[in-house]
C-alpha atoms as a PDB file:
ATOM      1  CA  UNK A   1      31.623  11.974  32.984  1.00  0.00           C
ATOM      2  CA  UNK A   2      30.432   9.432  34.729  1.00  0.00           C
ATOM      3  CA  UNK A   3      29.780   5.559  32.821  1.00  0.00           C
ATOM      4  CA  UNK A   4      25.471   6.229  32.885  1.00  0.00           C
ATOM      5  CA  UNK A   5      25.934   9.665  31.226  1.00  0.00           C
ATOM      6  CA  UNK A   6      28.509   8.416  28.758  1.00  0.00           C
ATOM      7  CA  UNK A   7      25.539   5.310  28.038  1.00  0.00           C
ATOM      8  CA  UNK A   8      22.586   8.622  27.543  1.00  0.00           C
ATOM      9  CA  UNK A   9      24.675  10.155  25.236  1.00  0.00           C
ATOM     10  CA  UNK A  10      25.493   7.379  22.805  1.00  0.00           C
ATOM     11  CA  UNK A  11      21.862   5.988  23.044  1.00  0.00           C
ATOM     12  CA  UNK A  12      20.422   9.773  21.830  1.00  0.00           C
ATOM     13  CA  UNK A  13      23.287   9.715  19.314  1.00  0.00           C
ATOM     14  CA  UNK A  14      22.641   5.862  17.743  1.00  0.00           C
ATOM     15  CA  UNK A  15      18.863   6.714  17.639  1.00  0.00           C
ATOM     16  CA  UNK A  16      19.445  10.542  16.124  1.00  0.00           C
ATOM     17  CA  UNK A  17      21.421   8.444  13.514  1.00  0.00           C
ATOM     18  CA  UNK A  18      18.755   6.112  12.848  1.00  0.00           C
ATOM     19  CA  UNK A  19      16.444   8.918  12.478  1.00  0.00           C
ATOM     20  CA  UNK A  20      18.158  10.865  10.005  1.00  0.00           C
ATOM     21  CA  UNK A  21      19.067   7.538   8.258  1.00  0.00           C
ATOM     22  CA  UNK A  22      15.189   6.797   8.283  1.00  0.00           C
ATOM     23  CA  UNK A  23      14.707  10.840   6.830  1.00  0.00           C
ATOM     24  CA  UNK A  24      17.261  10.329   3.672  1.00  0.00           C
ATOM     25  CA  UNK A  25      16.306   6.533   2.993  1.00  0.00           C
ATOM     26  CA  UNK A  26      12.418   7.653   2.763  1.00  0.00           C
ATOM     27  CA  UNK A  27      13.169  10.418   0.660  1.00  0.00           C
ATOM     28  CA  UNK A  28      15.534   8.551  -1.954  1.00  0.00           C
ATOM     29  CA  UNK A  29      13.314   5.762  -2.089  1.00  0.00           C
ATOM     30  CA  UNK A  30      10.042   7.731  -2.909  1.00  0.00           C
ATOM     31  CA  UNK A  31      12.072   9.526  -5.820  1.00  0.00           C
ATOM     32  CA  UNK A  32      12.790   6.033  -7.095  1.00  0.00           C
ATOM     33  CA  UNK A  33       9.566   4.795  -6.682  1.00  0.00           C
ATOM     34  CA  UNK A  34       7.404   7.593  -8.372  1.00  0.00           C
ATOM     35  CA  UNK A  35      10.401   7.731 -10.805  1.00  0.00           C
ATOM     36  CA  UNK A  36       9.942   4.062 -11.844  1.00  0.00           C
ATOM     37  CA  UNK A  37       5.716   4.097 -11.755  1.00  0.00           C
ATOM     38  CA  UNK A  38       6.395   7.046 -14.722  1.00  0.00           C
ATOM     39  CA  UNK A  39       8.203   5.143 -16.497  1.00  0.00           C
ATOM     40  CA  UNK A  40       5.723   2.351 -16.068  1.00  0.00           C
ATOM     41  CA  UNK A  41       2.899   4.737 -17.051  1.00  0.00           C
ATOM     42  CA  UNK A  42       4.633   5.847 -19.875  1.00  0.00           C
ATOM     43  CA  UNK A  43       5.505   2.343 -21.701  1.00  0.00           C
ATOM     44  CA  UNK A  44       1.854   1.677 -20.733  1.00  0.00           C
ATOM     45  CA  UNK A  45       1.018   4.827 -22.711  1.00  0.00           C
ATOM     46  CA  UNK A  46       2.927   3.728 -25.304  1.00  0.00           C
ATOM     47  CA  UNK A  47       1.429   0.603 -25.712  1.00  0.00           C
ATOM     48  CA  UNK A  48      -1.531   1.825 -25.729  1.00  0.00           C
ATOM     49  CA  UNK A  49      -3.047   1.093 -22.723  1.00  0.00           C
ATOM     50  CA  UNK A  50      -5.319   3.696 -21.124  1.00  0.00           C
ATOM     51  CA  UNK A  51      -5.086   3.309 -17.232  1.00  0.00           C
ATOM     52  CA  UNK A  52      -2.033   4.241 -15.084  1.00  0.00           C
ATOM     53  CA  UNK A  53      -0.502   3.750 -11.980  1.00  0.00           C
ATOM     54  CA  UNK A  54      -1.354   6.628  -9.476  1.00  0.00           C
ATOM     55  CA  UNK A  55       1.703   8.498  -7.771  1.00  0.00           C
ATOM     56  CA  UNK A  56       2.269   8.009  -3.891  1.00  0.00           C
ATOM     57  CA  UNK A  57       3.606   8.582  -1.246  1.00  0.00           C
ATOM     58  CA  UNK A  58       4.397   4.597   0.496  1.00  0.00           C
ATOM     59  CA  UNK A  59       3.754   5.035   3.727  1.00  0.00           C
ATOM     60  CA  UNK A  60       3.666   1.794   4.713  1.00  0.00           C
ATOM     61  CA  UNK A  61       7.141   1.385   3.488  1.00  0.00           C
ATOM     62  CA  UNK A  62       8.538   4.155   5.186  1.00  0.00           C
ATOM     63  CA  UNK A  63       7.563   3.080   8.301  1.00  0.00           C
ATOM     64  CA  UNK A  64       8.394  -0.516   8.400  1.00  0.00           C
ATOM     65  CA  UNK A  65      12.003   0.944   7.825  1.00  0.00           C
ATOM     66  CA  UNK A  66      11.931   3.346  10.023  1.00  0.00           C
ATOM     67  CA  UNK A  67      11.285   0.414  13.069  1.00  0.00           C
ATOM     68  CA  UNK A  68      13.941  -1.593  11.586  1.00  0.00           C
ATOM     69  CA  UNK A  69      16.829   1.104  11.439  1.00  0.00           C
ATOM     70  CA  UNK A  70      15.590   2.292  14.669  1.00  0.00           C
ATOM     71  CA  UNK A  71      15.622  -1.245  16.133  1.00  0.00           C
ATOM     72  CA  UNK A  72      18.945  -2.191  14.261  1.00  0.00           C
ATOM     73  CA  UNK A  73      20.716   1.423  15.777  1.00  0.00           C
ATOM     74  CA  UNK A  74      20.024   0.361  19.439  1.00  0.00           C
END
């Protein structure tokens, strides 16, 4: 193999990894996000508030990771 092949291969592999980083990162951190506005919601319940937080998705977020681990893995 010669040196530019060997240099293709470990950029794909670096930026596969930051994808799949990106994939499990964005999925833990919406179940802990939606996990914690419940809570939220529910001491608000409690307390006898009558608005709540609405459940989402943070796109934003997600995204603004997803550039850094993608810049970071280069």
């Amino acid at each position: 193999m010669s040196t530019k092949n060997i240099k293709k291969i470990i950029m794909i592999e670096s930026t596969l990894y930051g994808v799949i980083r990106s994939i499990l990162s964005a999925i833990v951190a919406t179940l802990l996000y939606n996990r914690h506005i419940s809570e939220l919601n529910n001491i608000s319940l409690d307390g006898g508030f009558t608005k709540t937080v609405a459940h989402n998705i943070p796109f934003k977020y997600i995204f603004n990771n997803y550039l850094k681990e993608e810049i970071m893995s280069i």
